[in-house]
N, C-alpha and C. Protein backbone atom coordinates (compact mmCIF):
# COMPACT_ATOMS: atom_id res chain seq x y z
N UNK A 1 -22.21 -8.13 9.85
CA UNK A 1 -21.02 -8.44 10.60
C UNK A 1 -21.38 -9.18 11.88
N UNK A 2 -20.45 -10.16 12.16
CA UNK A 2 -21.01 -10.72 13.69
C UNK A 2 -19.69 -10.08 14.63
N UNK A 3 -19.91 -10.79 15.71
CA UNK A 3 -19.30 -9.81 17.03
C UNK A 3 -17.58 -10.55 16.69
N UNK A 4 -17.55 -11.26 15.95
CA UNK A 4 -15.44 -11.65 15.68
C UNK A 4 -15.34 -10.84 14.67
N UNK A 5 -15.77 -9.97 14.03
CA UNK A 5 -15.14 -9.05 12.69
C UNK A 5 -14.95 -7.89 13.71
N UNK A 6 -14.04 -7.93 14.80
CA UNK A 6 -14.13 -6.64 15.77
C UNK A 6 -12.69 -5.60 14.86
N UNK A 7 -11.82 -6.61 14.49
CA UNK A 7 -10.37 -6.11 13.75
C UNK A 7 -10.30 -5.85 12.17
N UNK A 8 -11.29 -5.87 11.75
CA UNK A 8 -11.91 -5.33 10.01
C UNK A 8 -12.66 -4.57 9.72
N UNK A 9 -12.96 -3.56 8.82
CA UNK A 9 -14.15 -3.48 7.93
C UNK A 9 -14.66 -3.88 7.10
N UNK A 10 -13.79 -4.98 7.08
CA UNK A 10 -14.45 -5.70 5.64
C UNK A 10 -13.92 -7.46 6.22
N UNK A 11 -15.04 -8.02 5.89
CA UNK A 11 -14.50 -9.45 6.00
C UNK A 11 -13.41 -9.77 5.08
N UNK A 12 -12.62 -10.65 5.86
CA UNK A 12 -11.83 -11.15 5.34
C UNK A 12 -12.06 -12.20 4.02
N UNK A 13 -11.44 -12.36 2.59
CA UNK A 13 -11.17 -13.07 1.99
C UNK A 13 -9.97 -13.62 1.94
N UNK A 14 -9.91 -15.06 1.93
CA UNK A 14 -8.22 -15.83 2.00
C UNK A 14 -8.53 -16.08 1.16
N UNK A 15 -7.37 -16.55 0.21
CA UNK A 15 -7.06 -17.07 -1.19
C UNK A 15 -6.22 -16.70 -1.58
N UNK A 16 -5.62 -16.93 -3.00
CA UNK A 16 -4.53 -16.27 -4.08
C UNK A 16 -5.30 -15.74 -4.86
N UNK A 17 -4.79 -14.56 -5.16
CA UNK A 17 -5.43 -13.79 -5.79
C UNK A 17 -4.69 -13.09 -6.96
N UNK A 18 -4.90 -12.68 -8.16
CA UNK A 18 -4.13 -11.91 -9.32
C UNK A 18 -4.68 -10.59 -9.18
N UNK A 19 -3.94 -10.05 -9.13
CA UNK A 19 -4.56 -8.05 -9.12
C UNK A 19 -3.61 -7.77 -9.91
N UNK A 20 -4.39 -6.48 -10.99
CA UNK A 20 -4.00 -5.61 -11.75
C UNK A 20 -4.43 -3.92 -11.51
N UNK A 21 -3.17 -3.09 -11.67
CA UNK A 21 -3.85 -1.85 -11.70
C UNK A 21 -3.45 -0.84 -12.60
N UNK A 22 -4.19 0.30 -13.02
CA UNK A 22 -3.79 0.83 -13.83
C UNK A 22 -3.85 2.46 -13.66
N UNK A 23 -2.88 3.33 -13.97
CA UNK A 23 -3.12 4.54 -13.43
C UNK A 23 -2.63 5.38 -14.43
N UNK A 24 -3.21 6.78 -14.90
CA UNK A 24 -2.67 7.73 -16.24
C UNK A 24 -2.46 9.19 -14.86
N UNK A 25 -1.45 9.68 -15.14
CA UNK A 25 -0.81 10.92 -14.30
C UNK A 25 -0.12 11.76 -15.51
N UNK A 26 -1.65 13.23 -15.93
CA UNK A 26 -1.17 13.83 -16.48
C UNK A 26 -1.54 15.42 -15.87
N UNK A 27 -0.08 15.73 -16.21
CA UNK A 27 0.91 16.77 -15.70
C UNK A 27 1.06 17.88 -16.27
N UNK A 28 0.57 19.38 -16.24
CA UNK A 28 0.66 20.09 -16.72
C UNK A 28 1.47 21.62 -16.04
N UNK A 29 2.08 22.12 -16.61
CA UNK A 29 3.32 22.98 -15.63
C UNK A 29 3.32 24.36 -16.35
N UNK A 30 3.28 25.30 -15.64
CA UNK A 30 3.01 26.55 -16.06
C UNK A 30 4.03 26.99 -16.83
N UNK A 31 5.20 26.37 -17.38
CA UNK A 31 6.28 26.48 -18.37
C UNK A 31 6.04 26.13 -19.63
N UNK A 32 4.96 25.35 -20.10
CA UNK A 32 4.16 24.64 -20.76
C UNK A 32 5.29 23.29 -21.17
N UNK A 33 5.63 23.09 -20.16
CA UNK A 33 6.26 21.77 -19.92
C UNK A 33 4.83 20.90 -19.57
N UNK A 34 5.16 19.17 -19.58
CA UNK A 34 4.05 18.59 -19.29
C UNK A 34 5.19 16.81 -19.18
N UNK A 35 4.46 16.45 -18.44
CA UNK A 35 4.80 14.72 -18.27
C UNK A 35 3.20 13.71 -18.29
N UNK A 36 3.36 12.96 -18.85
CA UNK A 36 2.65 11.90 -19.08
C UNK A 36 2.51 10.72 -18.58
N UNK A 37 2.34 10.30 -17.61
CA UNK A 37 2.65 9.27 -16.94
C UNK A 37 1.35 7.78 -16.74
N UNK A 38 1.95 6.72 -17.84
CA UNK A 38 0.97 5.79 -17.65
C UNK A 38 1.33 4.36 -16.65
N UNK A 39 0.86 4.18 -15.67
CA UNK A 39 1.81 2.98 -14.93
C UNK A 39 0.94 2.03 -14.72
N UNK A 40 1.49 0.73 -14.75
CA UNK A 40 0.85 -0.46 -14.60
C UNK A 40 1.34 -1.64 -13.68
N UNK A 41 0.46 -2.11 -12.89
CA UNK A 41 1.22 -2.78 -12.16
C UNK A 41 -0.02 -4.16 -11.96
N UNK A 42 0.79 -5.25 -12.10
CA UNK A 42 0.25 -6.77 -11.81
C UNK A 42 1.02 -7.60 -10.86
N UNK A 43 0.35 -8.89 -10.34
CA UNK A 43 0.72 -9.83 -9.62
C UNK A 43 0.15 -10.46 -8.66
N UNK A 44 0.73 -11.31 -8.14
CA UNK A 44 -0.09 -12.69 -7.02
C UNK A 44 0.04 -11.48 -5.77
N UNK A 45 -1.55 -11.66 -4.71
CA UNK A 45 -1.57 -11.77 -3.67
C UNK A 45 -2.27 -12.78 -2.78
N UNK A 46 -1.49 -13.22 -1.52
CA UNK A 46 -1.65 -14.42 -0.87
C UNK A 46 -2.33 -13.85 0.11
N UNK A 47 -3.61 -13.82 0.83
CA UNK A 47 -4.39 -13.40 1.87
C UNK A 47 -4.26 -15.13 2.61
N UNK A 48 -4.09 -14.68 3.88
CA UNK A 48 -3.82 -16.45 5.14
C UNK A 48 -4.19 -15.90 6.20
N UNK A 49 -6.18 -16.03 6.83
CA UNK A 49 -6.25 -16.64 7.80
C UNK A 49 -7.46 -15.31 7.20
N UNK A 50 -8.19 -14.83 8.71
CA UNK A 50 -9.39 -14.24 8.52
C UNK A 50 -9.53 -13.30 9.51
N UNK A 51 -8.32 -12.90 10.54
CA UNK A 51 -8.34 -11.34 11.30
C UNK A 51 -9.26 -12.04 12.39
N UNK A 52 -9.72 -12.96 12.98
CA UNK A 52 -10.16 -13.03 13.88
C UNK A 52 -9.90 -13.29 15.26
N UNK A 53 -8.48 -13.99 15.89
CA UNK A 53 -8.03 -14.81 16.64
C UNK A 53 -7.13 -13.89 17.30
N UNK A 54 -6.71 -14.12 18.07
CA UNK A 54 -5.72 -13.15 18.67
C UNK A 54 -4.22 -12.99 18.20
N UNK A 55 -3.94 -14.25 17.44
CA UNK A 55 -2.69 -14.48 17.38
C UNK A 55 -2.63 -14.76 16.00
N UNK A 56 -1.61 -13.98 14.96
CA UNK A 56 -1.36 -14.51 13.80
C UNK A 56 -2.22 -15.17 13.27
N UNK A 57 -3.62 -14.59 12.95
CA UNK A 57 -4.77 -15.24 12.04
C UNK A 57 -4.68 -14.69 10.57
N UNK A 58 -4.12 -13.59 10.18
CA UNK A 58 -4.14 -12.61 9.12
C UNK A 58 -2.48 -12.43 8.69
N UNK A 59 -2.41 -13.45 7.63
CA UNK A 59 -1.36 -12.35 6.56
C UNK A 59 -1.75 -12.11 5.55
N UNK A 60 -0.74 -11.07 4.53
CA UNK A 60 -1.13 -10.77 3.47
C UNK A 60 0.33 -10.46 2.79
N UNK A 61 0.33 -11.09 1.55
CA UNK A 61 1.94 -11.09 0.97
C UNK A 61 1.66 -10.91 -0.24
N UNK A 62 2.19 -9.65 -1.29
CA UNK A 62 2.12 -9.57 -2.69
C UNK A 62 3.49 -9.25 -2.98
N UNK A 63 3.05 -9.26 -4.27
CA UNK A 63 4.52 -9.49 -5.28
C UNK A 63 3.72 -8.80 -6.57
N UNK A 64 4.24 -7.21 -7.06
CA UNK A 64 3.45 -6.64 -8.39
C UNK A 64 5.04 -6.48 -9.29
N UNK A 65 4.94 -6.21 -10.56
CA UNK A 65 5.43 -6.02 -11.29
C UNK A 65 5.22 -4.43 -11.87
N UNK A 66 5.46 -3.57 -11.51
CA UNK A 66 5.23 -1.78 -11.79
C UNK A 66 6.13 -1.88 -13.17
N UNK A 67 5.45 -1.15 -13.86
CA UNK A 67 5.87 -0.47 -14.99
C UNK A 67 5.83 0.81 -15.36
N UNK A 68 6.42 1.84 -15.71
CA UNK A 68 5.90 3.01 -15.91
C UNK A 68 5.99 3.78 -17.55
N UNK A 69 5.44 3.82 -18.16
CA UNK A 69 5.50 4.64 -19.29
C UNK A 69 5.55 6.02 -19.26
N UNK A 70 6.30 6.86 -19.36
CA UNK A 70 6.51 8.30 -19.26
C UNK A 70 6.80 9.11 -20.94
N UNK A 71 5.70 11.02 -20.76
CA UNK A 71 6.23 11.12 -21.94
C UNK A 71 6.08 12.52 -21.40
N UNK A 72 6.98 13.36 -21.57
CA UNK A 72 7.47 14.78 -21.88
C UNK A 72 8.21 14.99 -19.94
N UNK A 73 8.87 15.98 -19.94
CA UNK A 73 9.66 16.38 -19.04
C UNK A 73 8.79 17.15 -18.00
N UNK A 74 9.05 17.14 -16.42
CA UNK A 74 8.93 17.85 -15.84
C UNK A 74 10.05 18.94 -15.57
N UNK A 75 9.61 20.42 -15.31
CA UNK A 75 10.82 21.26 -14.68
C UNK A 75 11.71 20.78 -13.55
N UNK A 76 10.69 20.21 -12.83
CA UNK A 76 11.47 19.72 -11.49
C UNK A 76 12.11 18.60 -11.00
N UNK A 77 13.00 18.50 -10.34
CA UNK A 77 13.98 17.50 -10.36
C UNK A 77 13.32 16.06 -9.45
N UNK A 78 12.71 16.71 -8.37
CA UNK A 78 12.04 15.95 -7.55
C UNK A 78 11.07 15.22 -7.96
N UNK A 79 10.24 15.87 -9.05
CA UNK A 79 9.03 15.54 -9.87
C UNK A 79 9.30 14.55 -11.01
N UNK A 80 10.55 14.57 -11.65
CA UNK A 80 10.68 13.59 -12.79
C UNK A 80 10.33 12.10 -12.54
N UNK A 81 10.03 11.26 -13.65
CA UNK A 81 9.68 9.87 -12.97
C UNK A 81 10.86 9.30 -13.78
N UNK A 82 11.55 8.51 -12.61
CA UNK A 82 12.59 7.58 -12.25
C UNK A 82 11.96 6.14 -12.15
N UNK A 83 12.99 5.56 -12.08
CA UNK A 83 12.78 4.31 -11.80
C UNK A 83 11.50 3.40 -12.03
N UNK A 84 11.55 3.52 -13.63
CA UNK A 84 10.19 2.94 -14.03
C UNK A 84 9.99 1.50 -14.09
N UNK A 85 10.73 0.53 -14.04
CA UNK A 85 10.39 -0.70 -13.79
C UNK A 85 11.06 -1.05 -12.48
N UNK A 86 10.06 -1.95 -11.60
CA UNK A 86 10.21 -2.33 -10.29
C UNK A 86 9.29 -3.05 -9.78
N UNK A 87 9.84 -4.36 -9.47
CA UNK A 87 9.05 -4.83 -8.09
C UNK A 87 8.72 -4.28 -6.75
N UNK A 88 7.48 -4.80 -6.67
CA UNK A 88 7.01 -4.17 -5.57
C UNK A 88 6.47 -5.32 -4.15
N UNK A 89 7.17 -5.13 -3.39
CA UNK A 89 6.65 -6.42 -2.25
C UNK A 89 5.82 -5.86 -1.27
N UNK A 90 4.94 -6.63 -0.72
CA UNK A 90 4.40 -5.91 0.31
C UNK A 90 4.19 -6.99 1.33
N UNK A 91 4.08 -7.14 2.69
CA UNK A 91 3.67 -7.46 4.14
C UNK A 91 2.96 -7.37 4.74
N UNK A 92 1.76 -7.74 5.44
CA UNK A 92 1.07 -7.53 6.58
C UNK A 92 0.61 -8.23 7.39
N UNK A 93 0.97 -8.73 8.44
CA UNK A 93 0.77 -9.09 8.94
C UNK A 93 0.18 -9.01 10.61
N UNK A 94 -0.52 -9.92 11.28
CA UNK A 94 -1.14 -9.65 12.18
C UNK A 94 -0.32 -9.97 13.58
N UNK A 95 0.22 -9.52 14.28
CA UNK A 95 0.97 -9.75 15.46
C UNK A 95 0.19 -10.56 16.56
N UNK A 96 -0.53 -9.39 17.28
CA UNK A 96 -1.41 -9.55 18.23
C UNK A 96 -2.91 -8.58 18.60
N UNK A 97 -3.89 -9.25 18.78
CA UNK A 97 -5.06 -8.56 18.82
C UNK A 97 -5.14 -8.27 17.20
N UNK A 98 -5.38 -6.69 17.72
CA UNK A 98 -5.99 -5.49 16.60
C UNK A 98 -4.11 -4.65 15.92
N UNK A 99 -3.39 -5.63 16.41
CA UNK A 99 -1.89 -5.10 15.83
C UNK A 99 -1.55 -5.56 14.83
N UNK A 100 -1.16 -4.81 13.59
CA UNK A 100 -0.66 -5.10 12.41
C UNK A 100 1.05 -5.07 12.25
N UNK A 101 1.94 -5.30 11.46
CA UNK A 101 2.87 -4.69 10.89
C UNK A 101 2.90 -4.59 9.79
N UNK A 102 3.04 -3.42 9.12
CA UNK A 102 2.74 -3.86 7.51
C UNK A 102 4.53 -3.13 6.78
N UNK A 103 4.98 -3.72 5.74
CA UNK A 103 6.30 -3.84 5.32
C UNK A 103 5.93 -3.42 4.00
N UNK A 104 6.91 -2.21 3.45
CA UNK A 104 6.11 -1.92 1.68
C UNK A 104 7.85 -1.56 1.17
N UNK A 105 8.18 -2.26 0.00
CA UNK A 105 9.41 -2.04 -0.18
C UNK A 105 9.09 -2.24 -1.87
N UNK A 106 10.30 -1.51 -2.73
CA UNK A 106 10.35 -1.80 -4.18
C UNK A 106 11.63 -2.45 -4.65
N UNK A 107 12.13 -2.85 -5.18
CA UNK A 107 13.49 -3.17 -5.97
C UNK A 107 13.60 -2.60 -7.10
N UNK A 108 14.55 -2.00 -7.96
CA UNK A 108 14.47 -1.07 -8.46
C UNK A 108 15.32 -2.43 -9.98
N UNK A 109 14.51 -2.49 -11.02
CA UNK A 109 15.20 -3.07 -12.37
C UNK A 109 15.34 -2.11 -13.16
N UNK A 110 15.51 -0.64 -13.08
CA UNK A 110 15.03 0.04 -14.27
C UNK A 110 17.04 0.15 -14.50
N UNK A 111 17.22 -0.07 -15.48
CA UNK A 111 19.12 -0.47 -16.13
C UNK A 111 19.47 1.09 -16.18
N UNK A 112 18.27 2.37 -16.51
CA UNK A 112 18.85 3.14 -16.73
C UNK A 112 19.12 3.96 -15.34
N UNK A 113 18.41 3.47 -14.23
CA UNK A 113 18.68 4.55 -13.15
C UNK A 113 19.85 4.41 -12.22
N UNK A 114 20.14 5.17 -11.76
CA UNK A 114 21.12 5.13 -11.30
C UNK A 114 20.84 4.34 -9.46
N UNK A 115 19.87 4.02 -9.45
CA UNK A 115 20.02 3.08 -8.06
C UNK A 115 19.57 1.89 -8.55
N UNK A 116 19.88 1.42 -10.13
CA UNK A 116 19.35 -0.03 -10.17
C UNK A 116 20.02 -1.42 -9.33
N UNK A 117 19.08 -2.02 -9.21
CA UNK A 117 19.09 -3.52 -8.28
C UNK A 117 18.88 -2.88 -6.70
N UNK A 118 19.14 -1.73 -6.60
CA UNK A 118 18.90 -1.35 -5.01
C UNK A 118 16.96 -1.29 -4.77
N UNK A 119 17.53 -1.91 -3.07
CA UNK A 119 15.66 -1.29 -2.84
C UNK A 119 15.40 0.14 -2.19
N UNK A 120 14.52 0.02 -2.70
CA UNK A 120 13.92 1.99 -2.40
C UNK A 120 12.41 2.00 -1.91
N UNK A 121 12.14 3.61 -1.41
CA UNK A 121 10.54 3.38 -1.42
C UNK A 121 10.07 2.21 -0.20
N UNK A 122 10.77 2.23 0.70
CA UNK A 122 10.75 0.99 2.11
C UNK A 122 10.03 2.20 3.04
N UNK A 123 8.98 1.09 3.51
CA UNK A 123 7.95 1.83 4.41
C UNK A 123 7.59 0.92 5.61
N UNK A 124 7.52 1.27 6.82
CA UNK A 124 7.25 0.45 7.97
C UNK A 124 6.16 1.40 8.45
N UNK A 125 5.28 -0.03 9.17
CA UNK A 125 3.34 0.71 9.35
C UNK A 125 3.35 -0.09 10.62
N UNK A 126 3.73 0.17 12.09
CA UNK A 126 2.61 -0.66 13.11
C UNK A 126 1.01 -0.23 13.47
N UNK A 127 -0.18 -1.39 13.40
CA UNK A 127 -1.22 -0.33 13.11
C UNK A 127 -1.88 -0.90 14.70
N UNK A 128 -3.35 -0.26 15.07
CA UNK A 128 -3.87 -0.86 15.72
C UNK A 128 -5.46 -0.65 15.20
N UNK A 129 -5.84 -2.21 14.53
CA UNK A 129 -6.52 -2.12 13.82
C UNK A 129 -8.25 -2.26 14.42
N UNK A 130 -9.42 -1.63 14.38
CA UNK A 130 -10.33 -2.11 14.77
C UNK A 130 -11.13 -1.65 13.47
N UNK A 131 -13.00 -2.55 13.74
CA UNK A 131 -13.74 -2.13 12.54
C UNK A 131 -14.03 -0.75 12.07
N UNK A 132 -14.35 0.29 12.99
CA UNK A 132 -14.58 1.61 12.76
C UNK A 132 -13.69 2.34 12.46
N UNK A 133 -12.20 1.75 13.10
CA UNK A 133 -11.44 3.06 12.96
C UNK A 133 -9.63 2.14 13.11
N UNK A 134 -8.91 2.45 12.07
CA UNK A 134 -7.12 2.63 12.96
C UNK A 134 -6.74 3.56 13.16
N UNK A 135 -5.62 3.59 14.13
CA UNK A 135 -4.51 3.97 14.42
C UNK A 135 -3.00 3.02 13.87
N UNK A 136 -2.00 4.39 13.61
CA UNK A 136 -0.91 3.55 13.40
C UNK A 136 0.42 4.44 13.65
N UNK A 137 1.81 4.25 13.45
CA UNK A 137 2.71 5.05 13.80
C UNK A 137 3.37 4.63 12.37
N UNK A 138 4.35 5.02 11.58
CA UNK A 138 4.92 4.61 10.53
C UNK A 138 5.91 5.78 10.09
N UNK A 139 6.84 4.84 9.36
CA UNK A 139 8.49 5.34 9.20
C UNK A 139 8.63 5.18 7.81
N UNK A 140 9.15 6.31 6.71
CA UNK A 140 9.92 6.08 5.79
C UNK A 140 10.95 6.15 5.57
N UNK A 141 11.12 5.16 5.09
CA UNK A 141 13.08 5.06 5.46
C UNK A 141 14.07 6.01 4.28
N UNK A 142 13.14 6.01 3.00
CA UNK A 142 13.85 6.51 1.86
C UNK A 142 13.33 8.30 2.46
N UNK A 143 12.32 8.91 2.25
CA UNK A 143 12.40 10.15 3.02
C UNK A 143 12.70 10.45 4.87
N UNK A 144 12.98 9.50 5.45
CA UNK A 144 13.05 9.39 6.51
C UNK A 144 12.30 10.58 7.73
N UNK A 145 10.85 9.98 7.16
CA UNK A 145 10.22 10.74 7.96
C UNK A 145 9.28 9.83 8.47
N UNK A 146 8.29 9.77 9.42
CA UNK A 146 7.36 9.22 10.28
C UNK A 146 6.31 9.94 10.72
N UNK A 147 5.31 9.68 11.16
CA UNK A 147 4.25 9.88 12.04
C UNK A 147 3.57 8.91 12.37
N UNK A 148 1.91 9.89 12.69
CA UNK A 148 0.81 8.66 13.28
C UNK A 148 -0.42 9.18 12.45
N UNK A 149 -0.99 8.34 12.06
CA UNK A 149 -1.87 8.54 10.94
C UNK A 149 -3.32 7.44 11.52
N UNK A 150 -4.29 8.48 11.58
CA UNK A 150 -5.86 8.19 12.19
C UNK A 150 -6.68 7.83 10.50
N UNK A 151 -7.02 7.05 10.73
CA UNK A 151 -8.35 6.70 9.90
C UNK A 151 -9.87 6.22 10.35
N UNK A 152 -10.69 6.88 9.71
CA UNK A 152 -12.01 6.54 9.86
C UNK A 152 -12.59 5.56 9.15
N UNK A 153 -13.09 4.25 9.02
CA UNK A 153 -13.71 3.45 8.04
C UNK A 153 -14.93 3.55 7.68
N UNK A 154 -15.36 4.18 7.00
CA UNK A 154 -16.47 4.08 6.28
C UNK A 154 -17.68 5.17 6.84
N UNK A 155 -17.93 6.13 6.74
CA UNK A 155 -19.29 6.75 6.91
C UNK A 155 -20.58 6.44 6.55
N UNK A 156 -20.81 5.34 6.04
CA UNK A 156 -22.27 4.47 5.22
C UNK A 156 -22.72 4.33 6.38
N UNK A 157 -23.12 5.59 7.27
CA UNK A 157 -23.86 4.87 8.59
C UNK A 157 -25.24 4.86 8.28
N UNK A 158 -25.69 3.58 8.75
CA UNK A 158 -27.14 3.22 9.02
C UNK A 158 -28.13 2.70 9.87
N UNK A 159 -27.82 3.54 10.66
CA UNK A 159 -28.57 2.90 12.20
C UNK A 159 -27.19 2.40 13.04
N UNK A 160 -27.82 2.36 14.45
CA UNK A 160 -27.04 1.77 15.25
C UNK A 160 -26.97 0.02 15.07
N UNK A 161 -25.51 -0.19 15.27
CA UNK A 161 -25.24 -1.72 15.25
C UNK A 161 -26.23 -2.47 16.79
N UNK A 162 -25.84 -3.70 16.81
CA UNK A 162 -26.00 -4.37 17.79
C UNK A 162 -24.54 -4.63 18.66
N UNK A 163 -25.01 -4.20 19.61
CA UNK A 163 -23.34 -4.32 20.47
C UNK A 163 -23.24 -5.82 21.14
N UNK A 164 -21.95 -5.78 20.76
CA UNK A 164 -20.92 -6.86 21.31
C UNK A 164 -20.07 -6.71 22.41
């Protein structure tokens, strides 16, 4: 790392990029109920600029396509999976310094649910980003709850750096 990667842990890559992901969520319930849950999600992300500058050097804009395959019932109402097809958008961008805003929202296509075409799942993140460590404050709008959430980056320590 040199002394401008002060707002990353990881260098920046810009480009367009295709990401895929894939996830199996299986569920087992002391009723001997069970849910199956296979979800998949693809699409373009646009990484613009490299986190270094003070001012708007870093965005990041995706667009996934979520799918969800589901098989057997949960007991619980809260627990069932809804809204299995949906776009997913996401935001981040760099304000000022080590300040992020990051924007996470879904649109809901699934015909059978009952909030289809609405967006759901909307999340607001201001962070303050440095290499070792963020801070951030963040709001969900669909559970409408918030806090501040500390992260550590990486424990692979190996010796002391060279200071900047």
């Amino acid at each position: 790392f040199k002394s401008d990667n002060i707002y990353s842990p990881e260098v920046i890559s810009s480009g367009l990029n295709l990401n895929a992901q894939a996830k199996i969520d299986l569920y087992r319930y002391s009723d001997n109920n069970h849910q199956n849950l296979f979800i998949f999600k693809a699409g373009p992300e646009l990484v613009i600029g490299d986190f270094k500058r003070k001012f708007f050097d870093f965005s990041k804009i995706s667009l996934f396509y979520k799918t969800t395959l589901s098989e057997g019932n949960s007991p619980f109402g809260f627990d069932q999976s809804t809204d299995n097809n949906t776009i997913e958008f996401n935001l981040k961008q760099q304000l000022f310094g080590p300040i992020t805003f990051d924007y996470k929202t879904e649109y809901n296509l699934d015909i059978n649910s009952p909030s289809y075409k609405d967006f759901f799942n909307t999340k607001y993140d201001l962070t303050w980003n440095r290499r070792a460590y963020s801070v951030s404050i963040f709001y969900n709008q669909a559970t409408e709850a918030g806090g501040l959430n500390f992260k550590i980056n990486s424990f692979n320590f190996d010796g002391y750096g060279k200071n900047f």
